[in-house]
C-alpha atoms as a PDB file:
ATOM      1  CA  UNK A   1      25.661  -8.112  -1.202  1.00  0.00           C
ATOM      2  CA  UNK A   2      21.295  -7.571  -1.120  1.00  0.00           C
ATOM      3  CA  UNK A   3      20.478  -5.749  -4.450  1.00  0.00           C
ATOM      4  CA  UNK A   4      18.580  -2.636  -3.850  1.00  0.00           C
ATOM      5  CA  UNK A   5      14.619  -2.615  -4.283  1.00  0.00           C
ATOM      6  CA  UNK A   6      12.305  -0.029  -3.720  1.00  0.00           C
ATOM      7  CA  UNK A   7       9.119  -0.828  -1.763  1.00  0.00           C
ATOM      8  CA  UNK A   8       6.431   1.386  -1.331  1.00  0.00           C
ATOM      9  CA  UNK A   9       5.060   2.326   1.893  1.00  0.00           C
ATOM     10  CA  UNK A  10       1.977   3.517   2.871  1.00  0.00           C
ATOM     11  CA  UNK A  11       1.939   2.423   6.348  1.00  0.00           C
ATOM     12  CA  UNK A  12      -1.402   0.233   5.879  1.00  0.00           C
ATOM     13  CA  UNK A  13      -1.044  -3.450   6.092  1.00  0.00           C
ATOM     14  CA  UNK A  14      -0.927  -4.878   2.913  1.00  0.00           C
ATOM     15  CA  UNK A  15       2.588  -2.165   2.314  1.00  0.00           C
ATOM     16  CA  UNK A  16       3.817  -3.219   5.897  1.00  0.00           C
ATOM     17  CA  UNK A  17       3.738  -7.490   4.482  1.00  0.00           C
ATOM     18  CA  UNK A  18       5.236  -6.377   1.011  1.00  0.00           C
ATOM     19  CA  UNK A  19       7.823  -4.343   2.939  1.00  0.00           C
ATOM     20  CA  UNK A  20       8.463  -8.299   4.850  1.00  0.00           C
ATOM     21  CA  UNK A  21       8.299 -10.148   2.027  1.00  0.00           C
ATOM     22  CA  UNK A  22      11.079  -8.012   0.319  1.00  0.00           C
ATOM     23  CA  UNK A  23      13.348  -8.065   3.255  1.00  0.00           C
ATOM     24  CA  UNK A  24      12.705 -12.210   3.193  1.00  0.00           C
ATOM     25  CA  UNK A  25      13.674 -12.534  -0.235  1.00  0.00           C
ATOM     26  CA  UNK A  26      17.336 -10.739   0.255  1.00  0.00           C
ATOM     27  CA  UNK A  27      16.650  -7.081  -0.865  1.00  0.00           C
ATOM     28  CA  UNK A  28      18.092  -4.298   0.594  1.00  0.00           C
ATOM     29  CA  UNK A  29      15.656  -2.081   1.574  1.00  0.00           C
ATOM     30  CA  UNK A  30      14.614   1.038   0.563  1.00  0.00           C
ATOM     31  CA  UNK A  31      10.801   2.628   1.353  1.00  0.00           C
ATOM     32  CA  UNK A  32       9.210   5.206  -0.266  1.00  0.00           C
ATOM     33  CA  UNK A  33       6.121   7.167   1.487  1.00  0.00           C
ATOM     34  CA  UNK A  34       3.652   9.819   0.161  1.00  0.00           C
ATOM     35  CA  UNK A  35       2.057  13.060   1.716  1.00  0.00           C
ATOM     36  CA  UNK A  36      -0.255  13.062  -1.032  1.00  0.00           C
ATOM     37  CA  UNK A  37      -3.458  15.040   1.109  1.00  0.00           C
ATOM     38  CA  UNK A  38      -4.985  12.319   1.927  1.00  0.00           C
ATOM     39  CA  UNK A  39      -7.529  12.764   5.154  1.00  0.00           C
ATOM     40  CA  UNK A  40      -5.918   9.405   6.877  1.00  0.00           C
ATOM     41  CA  UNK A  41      -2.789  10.936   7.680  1.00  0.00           C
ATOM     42  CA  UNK A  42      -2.228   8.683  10.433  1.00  0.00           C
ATOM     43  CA  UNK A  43      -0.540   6.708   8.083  1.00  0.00           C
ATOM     44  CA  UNK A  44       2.259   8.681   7.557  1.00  0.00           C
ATOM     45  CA  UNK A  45       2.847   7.885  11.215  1.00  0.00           C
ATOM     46  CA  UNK A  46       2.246   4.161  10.480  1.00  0.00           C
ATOM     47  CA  UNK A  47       4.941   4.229   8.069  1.00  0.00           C
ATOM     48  CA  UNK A  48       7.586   5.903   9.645  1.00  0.00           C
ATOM     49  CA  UNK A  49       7.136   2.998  12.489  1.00  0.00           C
ATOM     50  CA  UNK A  50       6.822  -0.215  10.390  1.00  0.00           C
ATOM     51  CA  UNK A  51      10.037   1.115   8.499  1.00  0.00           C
ATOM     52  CA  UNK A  52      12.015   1.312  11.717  1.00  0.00           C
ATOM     53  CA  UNK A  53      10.251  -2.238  12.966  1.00  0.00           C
ATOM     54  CA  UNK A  54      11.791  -3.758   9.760  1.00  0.00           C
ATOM     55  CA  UNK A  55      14.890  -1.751   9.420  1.00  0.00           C
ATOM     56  CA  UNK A  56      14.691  -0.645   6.382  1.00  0.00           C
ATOM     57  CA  UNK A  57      18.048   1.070   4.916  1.00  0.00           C
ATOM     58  CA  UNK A  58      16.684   4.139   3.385  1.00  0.00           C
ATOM     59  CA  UNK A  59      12.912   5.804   3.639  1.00  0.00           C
ATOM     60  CA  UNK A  60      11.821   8.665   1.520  1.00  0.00           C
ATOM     61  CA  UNK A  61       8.752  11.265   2.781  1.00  0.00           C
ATOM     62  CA  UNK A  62       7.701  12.785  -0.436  1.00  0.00           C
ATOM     63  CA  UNK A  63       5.104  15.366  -0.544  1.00  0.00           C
ATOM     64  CA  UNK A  64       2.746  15.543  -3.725  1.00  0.00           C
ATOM     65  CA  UNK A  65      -0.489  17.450  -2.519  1.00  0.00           C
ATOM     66  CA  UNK A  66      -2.700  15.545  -5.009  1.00  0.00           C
ATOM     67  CA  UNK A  67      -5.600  17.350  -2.625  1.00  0.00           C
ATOM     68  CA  UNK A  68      -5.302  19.998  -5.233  1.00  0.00           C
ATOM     69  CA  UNK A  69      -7.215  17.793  -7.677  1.00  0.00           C
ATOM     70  CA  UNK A  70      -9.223  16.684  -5.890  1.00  0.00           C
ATOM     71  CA  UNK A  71     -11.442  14.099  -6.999  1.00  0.00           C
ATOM     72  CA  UNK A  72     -11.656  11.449  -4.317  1.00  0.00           C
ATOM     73  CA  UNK A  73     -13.073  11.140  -0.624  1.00  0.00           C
ATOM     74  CA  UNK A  74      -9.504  10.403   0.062  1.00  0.00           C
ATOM     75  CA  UNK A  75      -8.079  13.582  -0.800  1.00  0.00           C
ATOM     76  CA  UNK A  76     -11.676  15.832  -0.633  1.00  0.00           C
ATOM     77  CA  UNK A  77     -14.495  16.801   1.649  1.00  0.00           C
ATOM     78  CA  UNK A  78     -16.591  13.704   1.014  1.00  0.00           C
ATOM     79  CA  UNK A  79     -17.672  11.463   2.974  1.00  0.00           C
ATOM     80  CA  UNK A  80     -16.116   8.121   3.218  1.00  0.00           C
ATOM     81  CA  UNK A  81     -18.895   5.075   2.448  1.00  0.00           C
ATOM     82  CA  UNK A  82     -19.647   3.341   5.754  1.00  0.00           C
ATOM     83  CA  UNK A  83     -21.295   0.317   6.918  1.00  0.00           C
ATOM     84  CA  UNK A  84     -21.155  -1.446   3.316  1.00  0.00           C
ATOM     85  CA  UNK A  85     -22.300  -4.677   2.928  1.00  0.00           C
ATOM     86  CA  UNK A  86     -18.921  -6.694   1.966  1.00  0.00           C
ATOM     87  CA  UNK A  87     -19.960  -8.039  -1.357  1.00  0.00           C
ATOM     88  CA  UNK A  88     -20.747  -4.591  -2.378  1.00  0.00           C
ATOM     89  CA  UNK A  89     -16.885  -3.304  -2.336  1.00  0.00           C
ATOM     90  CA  UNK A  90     -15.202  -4.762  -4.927  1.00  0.00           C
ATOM     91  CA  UNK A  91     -17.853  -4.296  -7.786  1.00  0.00           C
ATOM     92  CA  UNK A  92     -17.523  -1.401  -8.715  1.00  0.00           C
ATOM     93  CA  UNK A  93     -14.838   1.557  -8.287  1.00  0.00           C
ATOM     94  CA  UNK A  94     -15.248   2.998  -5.084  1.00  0.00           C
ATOM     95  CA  UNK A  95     -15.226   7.198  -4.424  1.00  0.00           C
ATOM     96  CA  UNK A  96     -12.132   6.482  -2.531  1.00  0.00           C
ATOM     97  CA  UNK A  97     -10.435   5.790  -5.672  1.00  0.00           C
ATOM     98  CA  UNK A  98      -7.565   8.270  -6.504  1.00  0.00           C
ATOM     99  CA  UNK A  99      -7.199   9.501  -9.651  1.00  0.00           C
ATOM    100  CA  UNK A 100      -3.926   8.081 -11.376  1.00  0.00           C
ATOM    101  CA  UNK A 101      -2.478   7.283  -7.785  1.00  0.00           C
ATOM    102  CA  UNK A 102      -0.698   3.914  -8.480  1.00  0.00           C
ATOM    103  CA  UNK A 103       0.343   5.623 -11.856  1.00  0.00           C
ATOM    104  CA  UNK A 104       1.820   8.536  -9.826  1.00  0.00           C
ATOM    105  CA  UNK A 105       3.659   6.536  -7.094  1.00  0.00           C
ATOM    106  CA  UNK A 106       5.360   3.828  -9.270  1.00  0.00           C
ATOM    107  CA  UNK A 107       6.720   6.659 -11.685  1.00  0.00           C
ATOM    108  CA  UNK A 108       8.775   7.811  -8.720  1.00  0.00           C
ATOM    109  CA  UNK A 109       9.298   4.753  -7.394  1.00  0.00           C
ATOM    110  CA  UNK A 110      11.046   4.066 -10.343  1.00  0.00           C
ATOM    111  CA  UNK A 111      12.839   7.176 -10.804  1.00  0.00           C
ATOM    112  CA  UNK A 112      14.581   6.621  -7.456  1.00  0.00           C
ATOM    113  CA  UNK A 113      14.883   2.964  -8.411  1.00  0.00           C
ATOM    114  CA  UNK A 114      16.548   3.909 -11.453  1.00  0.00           C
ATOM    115  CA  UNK A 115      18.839   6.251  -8.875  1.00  0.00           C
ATOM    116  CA  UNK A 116      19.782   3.698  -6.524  1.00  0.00           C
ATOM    117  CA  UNK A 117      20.305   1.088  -9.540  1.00  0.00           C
ATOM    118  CA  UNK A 118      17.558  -1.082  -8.615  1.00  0.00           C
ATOM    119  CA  UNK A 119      15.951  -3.597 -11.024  1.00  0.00           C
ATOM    120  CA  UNK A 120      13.090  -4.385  -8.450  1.00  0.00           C
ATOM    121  CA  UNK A 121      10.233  -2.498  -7.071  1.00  0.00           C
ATOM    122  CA  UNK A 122       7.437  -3.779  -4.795  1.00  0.00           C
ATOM    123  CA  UNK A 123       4.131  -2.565  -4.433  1.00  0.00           C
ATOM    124  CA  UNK A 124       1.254  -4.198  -2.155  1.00  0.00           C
ATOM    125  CA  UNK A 125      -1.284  -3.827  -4.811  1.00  0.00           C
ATOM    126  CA  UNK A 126      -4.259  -6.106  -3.788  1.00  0.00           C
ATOM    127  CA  UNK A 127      -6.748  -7.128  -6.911  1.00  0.00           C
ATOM    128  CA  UNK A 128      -8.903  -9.176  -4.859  1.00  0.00           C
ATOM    129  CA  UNK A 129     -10.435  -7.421  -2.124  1.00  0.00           C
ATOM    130  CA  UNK A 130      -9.500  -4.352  -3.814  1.00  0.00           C
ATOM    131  CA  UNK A 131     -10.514  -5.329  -7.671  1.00  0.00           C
ATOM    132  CA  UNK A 132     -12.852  -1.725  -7.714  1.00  0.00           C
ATOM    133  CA  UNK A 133      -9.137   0.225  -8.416  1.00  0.00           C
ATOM    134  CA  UNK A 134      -8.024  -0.200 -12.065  1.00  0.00           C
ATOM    135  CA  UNK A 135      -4.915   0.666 -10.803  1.00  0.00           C
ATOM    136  CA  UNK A 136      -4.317  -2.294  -8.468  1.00  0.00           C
ATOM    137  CA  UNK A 137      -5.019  -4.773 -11.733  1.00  0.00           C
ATOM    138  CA  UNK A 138      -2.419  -6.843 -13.227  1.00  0.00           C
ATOM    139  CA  UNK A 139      -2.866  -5.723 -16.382  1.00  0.00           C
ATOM    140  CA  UNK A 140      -1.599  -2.567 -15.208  1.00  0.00           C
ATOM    141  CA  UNK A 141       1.150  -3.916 -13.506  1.00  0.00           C
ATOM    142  CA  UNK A 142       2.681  -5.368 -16.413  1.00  0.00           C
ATOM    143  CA  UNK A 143       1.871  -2.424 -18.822  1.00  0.00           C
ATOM    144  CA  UNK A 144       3.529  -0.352 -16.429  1.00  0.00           C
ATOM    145  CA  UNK A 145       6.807  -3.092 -16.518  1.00  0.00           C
ATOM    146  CA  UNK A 146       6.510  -2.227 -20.180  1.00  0.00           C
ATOM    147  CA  UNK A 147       6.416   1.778 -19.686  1.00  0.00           C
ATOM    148  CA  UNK A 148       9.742   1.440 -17.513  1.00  0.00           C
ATOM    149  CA  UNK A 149      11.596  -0.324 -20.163  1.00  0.00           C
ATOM    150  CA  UNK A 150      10.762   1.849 -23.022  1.00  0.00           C
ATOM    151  CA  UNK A 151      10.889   5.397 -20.769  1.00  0.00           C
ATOM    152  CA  UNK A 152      14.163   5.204 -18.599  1.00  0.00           C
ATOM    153  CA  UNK A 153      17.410   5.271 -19.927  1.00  0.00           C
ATOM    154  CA  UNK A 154      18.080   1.780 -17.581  1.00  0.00           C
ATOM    155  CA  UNK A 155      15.535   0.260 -19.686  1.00  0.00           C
ATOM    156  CA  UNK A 156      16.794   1.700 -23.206  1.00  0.00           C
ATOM    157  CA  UNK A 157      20.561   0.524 -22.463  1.00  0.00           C
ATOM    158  CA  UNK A 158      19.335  -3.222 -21.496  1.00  0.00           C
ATOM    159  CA  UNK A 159      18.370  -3.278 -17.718  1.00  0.00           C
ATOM    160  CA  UNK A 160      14.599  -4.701 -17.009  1.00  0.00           C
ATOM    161  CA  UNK A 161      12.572  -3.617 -14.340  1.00  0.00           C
ATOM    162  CA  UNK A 162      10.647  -5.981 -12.096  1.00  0.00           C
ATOM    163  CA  UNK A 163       7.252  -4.467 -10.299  1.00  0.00           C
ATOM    164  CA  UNK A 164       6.815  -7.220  -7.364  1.00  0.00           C
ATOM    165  CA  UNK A 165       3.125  -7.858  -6.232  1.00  0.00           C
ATOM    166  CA  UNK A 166       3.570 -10.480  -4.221  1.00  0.00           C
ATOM    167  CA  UNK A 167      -0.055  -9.951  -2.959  1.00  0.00           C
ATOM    168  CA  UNK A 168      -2.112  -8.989  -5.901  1.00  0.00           C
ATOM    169  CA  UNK A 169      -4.277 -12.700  -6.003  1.00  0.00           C
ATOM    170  CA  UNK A 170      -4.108 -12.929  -2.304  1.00  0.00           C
ATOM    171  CA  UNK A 171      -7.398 -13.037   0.134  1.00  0.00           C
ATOM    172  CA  UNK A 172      -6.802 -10.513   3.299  1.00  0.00           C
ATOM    173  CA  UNK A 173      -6.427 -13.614   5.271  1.00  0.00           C
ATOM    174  CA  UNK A 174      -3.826 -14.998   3.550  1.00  0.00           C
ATOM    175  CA  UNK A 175      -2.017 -11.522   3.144  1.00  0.00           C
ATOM    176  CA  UNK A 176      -2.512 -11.588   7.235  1.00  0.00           C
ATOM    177  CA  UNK A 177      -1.072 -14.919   8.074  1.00  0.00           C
ATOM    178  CA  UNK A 178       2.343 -14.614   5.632  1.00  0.00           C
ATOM    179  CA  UNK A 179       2.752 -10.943   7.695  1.00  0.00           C
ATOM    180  CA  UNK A 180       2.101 -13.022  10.666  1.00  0.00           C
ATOM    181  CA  UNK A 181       4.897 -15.799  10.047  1.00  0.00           C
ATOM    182  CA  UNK A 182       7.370 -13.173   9.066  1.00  0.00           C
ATOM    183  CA  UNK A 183       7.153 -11.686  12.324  1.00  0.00           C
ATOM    184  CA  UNK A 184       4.691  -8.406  10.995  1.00  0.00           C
ATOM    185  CA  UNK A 185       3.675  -5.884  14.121  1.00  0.00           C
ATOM    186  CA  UNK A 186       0.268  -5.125  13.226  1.00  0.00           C
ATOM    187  CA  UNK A 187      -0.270  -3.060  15.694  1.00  0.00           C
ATOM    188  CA  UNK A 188       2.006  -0.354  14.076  1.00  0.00           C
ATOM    189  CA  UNK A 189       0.182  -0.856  10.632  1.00  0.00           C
ATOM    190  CA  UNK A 190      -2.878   1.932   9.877  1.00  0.00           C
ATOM    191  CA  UNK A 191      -5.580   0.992   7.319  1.00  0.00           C
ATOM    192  CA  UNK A 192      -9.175   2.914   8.275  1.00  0.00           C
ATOM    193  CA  UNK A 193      -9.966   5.512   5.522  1.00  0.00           C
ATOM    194  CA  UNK A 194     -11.534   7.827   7.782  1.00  0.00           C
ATOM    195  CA  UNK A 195      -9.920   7.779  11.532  1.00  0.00           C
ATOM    196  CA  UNK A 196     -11.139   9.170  14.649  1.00  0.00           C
ATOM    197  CA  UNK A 197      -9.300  12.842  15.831  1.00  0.00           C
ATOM    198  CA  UNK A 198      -7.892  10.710  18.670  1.00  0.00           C
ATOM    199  CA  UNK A 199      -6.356   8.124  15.633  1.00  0.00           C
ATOM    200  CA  UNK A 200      -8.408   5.183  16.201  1.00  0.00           C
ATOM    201  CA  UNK A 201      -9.812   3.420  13.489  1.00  0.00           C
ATOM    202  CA  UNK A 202     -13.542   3.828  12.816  1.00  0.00           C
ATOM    203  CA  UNK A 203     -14.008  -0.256  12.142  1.00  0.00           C
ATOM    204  CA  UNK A 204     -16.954   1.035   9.346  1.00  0.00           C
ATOM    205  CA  UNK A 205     -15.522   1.996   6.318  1.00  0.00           C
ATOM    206  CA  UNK A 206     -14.012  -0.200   3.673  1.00  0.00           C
ATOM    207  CA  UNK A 207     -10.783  -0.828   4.588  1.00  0.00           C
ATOM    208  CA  UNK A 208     -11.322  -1.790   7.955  1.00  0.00           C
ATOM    209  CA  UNK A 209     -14.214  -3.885   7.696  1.00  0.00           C
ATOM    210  CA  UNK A 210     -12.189  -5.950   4.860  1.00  0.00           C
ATOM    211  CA  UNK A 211      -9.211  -5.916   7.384  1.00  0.00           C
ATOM    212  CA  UNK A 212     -11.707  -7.061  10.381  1.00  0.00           C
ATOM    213  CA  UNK A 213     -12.607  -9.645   8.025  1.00  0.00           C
ATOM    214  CA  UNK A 214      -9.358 -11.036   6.965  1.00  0.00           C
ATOM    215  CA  UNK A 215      -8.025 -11.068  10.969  1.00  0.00           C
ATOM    216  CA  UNK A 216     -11.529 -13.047  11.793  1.00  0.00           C
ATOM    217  CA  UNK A 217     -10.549 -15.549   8.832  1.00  0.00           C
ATOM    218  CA  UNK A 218      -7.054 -15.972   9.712  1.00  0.00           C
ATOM    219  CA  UNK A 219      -8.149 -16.818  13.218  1.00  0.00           C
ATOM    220  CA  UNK A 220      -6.124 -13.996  14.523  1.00  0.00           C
ATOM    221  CA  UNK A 221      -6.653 -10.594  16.334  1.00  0.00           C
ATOM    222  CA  UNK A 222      -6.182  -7.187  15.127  1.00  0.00           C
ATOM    223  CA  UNK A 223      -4.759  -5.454  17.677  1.00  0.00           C
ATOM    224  CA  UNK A 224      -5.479  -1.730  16.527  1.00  0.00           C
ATOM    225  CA  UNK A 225      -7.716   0.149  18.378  1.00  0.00           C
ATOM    226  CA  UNK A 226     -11.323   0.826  17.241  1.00  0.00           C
ATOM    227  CA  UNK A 227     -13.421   3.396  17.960  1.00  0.00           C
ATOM    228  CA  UNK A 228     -16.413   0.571  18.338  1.00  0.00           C
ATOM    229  CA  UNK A 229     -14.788  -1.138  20.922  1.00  0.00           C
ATOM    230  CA  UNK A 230     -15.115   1.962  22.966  1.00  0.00           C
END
């Protein structure tokens, strides 16, 4: 029998490989998805495909309009950096931060964790590429380990809590090639911050000029469209 994990899913790549990496390891798999406002909905989409791809048991939509705060250029009328020079994006924390967002999604995850009577969760936290997000740092990965233990009532009768990141020291590249061997359709997998109306990735802003990078390093293709390649 595959014990039940939770994986969260936001439809982008690095989620899409943790989602792969679970399934390889024996889990049974249940994903977990947020509406949470931001402007790259598309990835809602992205989700709901990769979960099907990789036959996932359950998957959870959850709304959680964290557009009411505010406070980010995912979730407000900013504009999304563009055209960064690389070395630039992990020094310092970007605009695209959201407040409290890992915080936010791993509570839940572990409430329906705690639900299902799962021990594991998996989250495709990244603190390489993406070292700007406090959030994604494993410091705060194992502080949160700590927070399930002490504030569930799994935790307080004896059952630990595992939060996977099975990618948190990897380079894109090497994110990119494991997804590849394990069979990963990138081509359902959304990452641009900021897509065109038509969906198409704009191939400028953060995400997808680290993405761009990792599939030139891996010596592989991305095969999402860009609205450059127009």
């Amino acid at each position: 029998m595959q014990p039940p994990a939770v994986i969260l899913l936001s439809g982008g790549l690095d989620s899409a490989v943790t989602l792969a990496m679970a399934r390889e390891a024996g889990f049974e798999l249940n994903a977990l998805t947020f509406s949470y406002g931001q402007r790259h909905r598309r990835e809602l989409e992205a989700a709901e495909k990769v979960a099907r791809f990789l036959q996932v048991r359950r998957h959870l939509f959850l709304d959680l309009p964290l557009d009411r705060f505010g406070g980010s250029a995912l979730t407000a009328d900013w504009e999304v950096p563009k055209d960064r020079e690389l070395k630039e994006i992990p020094t310092d924390i970007p605009i695209t931060y959201v407040p409290a967002r890992n915080t936010v999604f791993l509570s839940l995850a572990l409430a329906w964790a705690e639900v299902l009577g799962a021990a594991d969760i998996f989250i495709g936290v990244n603190a390489l590429d993406y070292s700007g997000y406090p959030d994604c740092r494993p410091a705060f990965i194992e502080a949160f380990e700590q927070v399930a233990r002490l504030g569930t009532r799994a935790g307080v009768e004896g059952r630990s809590f595992t939060i996977h990141t099975p990618l948190i020291r990897w380079t894109k590249a090497q994110i990119i090639r494991k997804g590849w061997e394990l069979g990963v359709d990138f081509s359902l997998t959304h990452t641009c911050y900021d897509p065109t109306g038509e969906g198409k990735a704009c191939g400028r802003c953060d995400a997808c000029r680290l993405r761009l990078k990792g599939f030139l390093e891996a010596g592989l293709v991305d095969p999402v469209p860009y609205a450059l390649s127009d």
